[in-house]
Protein backbone atom coordinates (compact mmCIF):
# COMPACT_ATOMS: atom_id res chain seq x y z
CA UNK A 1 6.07 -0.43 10.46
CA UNK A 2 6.85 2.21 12.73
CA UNK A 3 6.83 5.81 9.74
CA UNK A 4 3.84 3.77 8.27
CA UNK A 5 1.29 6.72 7.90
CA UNK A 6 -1.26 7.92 5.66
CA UNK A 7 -2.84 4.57 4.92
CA UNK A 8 -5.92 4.37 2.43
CA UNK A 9 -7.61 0.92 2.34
CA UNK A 10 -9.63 0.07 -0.58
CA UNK A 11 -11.81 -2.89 0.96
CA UNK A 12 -14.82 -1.01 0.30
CA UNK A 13 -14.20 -0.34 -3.45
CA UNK A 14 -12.94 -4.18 -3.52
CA UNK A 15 -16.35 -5.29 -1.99
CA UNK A 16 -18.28 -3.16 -4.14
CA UNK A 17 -16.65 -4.98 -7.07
CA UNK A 18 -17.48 -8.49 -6.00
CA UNK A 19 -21.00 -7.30 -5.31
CA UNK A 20 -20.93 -5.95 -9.08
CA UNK A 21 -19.79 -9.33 -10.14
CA UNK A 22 -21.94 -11.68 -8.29
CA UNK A 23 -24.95 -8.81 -9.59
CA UNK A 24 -23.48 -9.49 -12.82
CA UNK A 25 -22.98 -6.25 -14.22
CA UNK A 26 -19.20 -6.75 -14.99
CA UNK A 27 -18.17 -10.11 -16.26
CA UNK A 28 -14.91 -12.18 -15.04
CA UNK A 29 -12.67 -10.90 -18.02
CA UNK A 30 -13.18 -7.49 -16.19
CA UNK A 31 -11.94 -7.98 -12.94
CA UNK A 32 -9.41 -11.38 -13.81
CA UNK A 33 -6.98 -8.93 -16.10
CA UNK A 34 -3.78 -9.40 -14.43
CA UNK A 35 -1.01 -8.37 -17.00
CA UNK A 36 2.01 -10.87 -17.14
CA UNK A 37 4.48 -8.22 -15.14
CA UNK A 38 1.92 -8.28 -12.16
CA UNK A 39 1.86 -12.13 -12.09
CA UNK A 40 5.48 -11.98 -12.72
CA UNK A 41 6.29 -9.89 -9.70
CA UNK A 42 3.92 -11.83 -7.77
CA UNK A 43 5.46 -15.38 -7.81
CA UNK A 44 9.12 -13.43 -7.65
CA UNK A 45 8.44 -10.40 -5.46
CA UNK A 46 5.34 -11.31 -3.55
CA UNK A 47 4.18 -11.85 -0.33
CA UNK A 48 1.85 -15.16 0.22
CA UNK A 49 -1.06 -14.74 2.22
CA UNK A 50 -3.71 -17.24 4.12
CA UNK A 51 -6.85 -15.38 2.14
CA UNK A 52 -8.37 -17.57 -1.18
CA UNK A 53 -9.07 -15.50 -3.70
CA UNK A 54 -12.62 -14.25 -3.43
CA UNK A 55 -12.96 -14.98 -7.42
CA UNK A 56 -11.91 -18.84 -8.07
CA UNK A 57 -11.63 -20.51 -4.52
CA UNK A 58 -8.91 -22.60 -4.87
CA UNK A 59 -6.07 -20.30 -4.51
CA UNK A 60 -4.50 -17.96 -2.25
CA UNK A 61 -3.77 -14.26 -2.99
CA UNK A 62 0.12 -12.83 -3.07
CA UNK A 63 0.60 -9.42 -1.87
CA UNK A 64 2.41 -7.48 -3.89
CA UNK A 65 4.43 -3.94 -3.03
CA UNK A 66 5.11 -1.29 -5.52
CA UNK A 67 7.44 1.60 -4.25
CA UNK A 68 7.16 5.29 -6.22
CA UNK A 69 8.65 8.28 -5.18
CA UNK A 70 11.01 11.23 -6.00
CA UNK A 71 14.29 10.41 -4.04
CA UNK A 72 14.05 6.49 -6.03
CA UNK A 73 14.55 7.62 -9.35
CA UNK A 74 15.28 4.97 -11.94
CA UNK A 75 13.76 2.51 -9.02
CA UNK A 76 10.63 4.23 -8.57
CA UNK A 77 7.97 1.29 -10.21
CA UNK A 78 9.30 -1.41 -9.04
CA UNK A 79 7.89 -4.38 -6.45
CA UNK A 80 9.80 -4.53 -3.87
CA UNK A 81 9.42 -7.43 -1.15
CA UNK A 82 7.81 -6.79 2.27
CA UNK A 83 11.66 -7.26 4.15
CA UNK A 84 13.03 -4.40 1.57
CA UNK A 85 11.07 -1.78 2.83
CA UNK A 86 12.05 -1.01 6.52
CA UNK A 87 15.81 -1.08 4.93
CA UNK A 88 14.44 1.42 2.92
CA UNK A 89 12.35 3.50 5.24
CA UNK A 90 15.71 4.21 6.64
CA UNK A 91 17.38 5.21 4.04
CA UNK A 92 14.91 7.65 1.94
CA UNK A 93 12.43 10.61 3.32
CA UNK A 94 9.55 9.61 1.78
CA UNK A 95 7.63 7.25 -0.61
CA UNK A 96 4.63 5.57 -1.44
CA UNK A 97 3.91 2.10 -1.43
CA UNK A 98 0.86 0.49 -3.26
CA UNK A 99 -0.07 -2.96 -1.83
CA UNK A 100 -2.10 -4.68 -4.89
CA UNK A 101 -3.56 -8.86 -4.01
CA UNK A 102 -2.98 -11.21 -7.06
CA UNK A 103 -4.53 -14.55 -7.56
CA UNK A 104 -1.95 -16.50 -9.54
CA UNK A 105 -4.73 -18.85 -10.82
CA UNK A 106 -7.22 -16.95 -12.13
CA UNK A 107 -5.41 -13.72 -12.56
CA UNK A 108 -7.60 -11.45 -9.91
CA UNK A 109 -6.29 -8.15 -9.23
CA UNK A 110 -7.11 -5.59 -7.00
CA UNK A 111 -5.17 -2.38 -4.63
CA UNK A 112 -5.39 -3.24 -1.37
CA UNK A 113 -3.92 -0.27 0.29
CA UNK A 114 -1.66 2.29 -0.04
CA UNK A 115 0.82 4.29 2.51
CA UNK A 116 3.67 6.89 3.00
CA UNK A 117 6.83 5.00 4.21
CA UNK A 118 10.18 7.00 5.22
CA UNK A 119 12.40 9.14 7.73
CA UNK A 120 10.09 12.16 7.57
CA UNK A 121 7.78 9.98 9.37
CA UNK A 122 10.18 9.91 12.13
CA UNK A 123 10.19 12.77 13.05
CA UNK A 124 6.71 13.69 13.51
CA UNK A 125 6.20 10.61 16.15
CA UNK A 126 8.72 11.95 18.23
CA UNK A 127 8.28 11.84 22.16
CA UNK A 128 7.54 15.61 23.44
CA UNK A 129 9.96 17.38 25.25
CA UNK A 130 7.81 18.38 28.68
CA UNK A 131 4.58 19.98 28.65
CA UNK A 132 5.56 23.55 26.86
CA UNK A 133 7.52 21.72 24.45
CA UNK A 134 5.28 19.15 23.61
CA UNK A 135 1.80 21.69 23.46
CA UNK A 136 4.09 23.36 20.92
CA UNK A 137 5.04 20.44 19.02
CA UNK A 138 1.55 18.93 19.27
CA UNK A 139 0.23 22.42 17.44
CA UNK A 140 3.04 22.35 14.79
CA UNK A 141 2.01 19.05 14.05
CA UNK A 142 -1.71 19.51 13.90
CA UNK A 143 -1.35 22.47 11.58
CA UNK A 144 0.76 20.68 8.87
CA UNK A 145 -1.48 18.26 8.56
CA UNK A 146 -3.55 20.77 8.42
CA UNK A 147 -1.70 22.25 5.19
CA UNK A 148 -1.12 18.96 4.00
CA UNK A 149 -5.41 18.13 3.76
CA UNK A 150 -5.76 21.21 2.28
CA UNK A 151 -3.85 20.60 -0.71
């Protein structure tokens, strides 16, 4: 998606909880706690995937997308499926989608990733306007995200 930006991928945190398991310091029960709204919006909301589920084998893992953010109010929470979300990239300045994998069969669960989607995006990908404008929008740039690390 093209306002797709500040992405933080949790594969490393996922792998070091398979190594865990296979080490056997946390048991199945631990990691295979899925609660019944997860595997609900999974079969109704998610996204099917070609991975198996690093846990049982014999399934594959559903992406699901969870949207949160000031502008969606009452419909901050909810999953939202994968073709909702340029619609709504469009519409709002900003929010946050988490991106958790579900294993319908043996009730693995894990974050996957997580992002900023919206119109504020936009406008910081803009093409520069010649070589004065575009050093001065390059710097603008630079030092809000600047701001924006430091808090």
């Amino acid at each position: 998606m093209r306002t797709q930006r500040q992405v933080v991928d949790y594969s490393l945190q996922k792998r070091a909880v398979l190594r865990d398991l296979l080490a056997g310091r946390v048991g199945t029960y631990d990691v295979c706690d899925a609660s019944p709204y997860l595997k609900n919006a999974a079969r109704f909301h998610g996204e099917p995937t070609d991975e198996r589920c690093p846990i049982c084998r014999s399934e594959n893992l559903t992406h699901v997308h969870y949207i949160y953010g000031d502008e969606l109010k009452q419909s901050a929470g909810q999953a939202r499926t994968l073709a909702e979300l340029p619609v709504l990239a469009m519409t709002l300045r900003e929010f946050q989608v988490f991106v958790v994998e579900v294993c319908l069969g043996c009730d693995w669960n894990h974050l996957v990733e997580q992002y900023l989607l919206g119109r504020d995006g936009l406008a910081e990908e803009g093409p520069e306007q010649g070589a004065v404008g575009g050093v001065a929008a390059a710097g603008a740039r630079t030092g809000r995200r600047r701001r924006e690390a430091q808090r």
